[in-house]
Protein backbone atom coordinates (compact mmCIF):
# COMPACT_ATOMS: atom_id res chain seq x y z
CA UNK A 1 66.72 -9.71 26.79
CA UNK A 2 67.40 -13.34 26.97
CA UNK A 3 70.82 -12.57 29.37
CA UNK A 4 68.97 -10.40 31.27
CA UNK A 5 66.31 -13.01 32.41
CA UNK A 6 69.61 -16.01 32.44
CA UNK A 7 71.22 -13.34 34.93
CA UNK A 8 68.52 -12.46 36.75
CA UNK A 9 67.96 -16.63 37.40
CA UNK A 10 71.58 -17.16 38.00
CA UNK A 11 71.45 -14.23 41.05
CA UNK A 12 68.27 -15.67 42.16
CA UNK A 13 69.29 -19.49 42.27
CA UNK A 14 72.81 -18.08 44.15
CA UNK A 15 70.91 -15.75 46.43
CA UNK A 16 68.22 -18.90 47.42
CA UNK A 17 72.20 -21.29 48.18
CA UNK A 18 73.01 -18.34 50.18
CA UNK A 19 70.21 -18.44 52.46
CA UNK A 20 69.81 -22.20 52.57
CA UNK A 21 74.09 -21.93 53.21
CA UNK A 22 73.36 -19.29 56.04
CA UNK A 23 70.42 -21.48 57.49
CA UNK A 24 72.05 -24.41 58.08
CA UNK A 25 75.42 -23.09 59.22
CA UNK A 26 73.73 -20.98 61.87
CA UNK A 27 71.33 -24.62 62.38
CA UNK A 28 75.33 -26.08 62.74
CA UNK A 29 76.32 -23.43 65.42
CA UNK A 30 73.46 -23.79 67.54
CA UNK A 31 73.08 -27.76 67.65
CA UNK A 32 76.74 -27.38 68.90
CA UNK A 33 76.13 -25.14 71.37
CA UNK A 34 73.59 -26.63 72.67
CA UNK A 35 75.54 -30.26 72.84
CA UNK A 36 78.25 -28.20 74.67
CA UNK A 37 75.71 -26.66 77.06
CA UNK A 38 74.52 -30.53 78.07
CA UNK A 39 78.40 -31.87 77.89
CA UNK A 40 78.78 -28.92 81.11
CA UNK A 41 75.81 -30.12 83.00
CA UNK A 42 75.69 -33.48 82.53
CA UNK A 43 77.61 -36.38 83.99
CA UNK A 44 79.41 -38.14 81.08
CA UNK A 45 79.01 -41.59 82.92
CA UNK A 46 75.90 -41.81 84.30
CA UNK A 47 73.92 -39.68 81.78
CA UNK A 48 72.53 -37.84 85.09
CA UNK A 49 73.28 -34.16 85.86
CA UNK A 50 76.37 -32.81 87.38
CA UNK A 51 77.60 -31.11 90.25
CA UNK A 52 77.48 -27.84 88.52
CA UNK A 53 73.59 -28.50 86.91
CA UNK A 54 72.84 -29.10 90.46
CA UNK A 55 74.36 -26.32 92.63
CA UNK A 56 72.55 -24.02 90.36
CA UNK A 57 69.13 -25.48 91.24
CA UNK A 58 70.04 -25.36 94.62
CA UNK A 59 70.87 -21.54 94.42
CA UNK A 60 67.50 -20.95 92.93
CA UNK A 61 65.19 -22.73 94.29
CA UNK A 62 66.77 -23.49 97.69
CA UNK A 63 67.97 -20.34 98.94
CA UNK A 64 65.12 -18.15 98.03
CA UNK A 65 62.66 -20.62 99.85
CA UNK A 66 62.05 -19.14 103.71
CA UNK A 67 59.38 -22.38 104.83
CA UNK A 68 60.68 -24.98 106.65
CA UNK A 69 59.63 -28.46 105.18
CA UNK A 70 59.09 -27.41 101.61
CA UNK A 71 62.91 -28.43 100.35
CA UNK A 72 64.67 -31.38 101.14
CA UNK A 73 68.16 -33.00 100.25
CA UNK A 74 69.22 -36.28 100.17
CA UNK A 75 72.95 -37.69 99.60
CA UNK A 76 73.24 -41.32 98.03
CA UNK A 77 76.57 -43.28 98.20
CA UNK A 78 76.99 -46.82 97.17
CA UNK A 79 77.91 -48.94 99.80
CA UNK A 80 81.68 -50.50 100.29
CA UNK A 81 82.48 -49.14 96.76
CA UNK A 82 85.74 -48.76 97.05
CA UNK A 83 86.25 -52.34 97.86
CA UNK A 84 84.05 -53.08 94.68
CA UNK A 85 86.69 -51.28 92.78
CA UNK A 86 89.58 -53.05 94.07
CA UNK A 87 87.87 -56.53 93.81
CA UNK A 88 86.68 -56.02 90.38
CA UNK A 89 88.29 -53.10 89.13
CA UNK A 90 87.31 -49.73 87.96
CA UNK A 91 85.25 -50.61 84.61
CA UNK A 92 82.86 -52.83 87.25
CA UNK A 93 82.80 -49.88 89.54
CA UNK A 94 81.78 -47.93 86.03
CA UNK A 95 79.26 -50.26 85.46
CA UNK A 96 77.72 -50.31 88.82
CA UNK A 97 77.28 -46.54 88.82
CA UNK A 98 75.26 -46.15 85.41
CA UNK A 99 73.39 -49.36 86.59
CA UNK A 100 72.25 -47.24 90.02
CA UNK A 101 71.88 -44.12 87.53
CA UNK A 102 69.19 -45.86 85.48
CA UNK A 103 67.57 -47.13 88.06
CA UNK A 104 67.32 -43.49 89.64
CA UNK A 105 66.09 -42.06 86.52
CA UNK A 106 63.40 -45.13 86.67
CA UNK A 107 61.76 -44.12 90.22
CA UNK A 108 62.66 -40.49 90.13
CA UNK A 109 60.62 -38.00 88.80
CA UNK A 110 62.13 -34.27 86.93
CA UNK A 111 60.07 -32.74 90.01
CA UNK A 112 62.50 -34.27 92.22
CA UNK A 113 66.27 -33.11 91.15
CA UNK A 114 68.91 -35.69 91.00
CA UNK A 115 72.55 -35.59 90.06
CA UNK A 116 75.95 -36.91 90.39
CA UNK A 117 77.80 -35.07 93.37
CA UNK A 118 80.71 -36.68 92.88
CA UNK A 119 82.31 -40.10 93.08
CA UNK A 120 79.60 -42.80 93.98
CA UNK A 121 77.90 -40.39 95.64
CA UNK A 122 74.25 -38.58 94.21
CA UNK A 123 73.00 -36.09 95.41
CA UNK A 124 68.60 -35.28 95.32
CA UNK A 125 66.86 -32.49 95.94
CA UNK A 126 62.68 -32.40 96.23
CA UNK A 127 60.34 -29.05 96.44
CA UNK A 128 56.96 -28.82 97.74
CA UNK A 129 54.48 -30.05 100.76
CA UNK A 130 56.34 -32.96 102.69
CA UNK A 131 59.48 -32.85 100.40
CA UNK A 132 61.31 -34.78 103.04
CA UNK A 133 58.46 -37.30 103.21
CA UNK A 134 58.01 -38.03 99.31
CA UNK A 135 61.49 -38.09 98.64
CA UNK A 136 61.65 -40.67 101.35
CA UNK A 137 59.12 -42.88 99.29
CA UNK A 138 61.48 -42.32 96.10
CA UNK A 139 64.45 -43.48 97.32
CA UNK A 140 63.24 -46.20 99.08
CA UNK A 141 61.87 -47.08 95.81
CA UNK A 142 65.39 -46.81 94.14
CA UNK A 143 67.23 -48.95 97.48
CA UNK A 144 65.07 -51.80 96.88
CA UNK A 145 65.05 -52.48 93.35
CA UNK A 146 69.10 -52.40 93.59
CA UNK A 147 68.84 -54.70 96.96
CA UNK A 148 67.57 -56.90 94.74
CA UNK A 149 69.25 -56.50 91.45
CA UNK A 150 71.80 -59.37 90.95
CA UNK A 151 74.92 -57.14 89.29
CA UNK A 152 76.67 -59.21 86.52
CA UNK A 153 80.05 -58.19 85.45
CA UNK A 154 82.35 -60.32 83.61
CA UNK A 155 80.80 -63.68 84.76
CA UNK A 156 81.01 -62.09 88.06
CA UNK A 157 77.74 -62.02 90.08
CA UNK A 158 77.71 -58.96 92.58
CA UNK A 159 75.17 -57.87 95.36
CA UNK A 160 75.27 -53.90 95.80
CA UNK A 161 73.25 -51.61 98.31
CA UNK A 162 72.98 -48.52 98.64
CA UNK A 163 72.67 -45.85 101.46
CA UNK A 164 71.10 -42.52 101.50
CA UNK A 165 70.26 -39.91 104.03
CA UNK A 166 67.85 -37.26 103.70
CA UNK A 167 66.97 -33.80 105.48
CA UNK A 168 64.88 -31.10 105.31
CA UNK A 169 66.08 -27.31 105.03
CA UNK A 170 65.67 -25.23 108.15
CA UNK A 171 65.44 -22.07 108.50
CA UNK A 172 68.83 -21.44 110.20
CA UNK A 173 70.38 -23.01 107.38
CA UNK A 174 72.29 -20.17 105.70
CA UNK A 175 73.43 -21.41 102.89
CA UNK A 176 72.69 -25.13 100.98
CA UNK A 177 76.07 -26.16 101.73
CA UNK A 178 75.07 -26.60 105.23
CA UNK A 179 71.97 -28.35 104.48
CA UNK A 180 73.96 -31.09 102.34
CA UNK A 181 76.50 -30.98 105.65
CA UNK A 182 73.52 -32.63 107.57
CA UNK A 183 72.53 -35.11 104.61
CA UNK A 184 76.00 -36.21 104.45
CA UNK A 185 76.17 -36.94 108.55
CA UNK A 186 72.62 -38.96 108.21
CA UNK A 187 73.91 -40.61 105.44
CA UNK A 188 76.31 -41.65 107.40
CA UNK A 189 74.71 -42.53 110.52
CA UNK A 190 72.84 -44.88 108.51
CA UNK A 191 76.37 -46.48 107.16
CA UNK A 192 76.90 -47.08 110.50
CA UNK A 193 73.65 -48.81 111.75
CA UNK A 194 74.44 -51.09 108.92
CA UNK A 195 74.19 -49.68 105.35
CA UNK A 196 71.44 -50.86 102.75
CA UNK A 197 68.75 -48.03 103.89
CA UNK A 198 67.44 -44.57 103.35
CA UNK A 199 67.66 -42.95 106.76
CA UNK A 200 65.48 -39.48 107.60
């Protein structure tokens, strides 16, 4: 009688390690998936979300919208960065780009969509009534807080600006691709009147 119940404890106590084994290994498996998942859609760098993150918002809630006026895109660049890289090198240029990032994630909400493109460039994208309007107000936000941020790298003191130009979808636009086209050119018509402002 006395092995029986010492057995029957013995199964019991290895059945309750199995589960609690089983539990946490499939606990394991799915934190790591899920740190995977963010490592594809987010930008190592700038802690912001990537190209990839950001194309797929732009397929779904872009495309299927038929309004004028109720999407708009935006494309950021830092200004002369490439000569900030060769002056200072890349880890400044590093630097300066998580330094913008932070500042985006400071004056832009989750309703308004904002990633790294590519490069120094970032790429927004705002939903709703007078997207082109309010996303206007938000970037203007983030181009005057880094006018007037005093960059320090080094011992180095460094002025940055930024440029960004926005537009909203139109209804001939057949795919985003060509909406982002049109940022890009305002973004650069701005560049060219000067840099250091949001143009739309």
């Amino acid at each position: 009688m006395l092995y029986q119940i010492l057995f029957a404890y013995n199964m019991a106590v290895s059945f309750a390690f199995l589960v609690m084994y089983i539990y946490l290994f499939e606990n394991s498996i799915l934190q790591k998936e899920k740190m995977l998942e963010n490592m594809a859609e987010m930008d190592e760098l700038t802690k912001l979300p990537n190209r990839y993150l950001m194309q797929n918002w732009l397929t779904v809630t872009f495309e299927n919208s038929k309004k004028e006026h109720d999407r708009a895109i935006a494309m950021l660049d830092v200004d002369v960065f490439k000569n900030l890289n060769d002056v200072y090198g890349h880890n400044c240029g590093d630097y300066v780009l998580k330094t913008i990032a932070g500042k985006i994630r400071n004056h832009i909400p989750e309703s308004t969509r904002s990633a790294r493109w590519g490069g120094e460039e970032f790429l927004f994208l705002a939903s709703g009534k007078n997207a082109g309007k309010v996303l206007y107000t938000q970037l203007e936000n983030v181009r005057q807080e880094v006018e007037q941020t005093v960059f320090e790298f080094q011992g180095q003191k460094i002025n940055v600006t930024i440029t960004a130009g926005i537009i909203e979808k139109k209804e001939s636009d057949r795919t985003f691709f060509e909406t982002i086209e049109r940022a890009d050119q305002c973004m650069y018509e701005g560049k060219r009147d000067g840099k250091n402002r949001v143009v739309w």
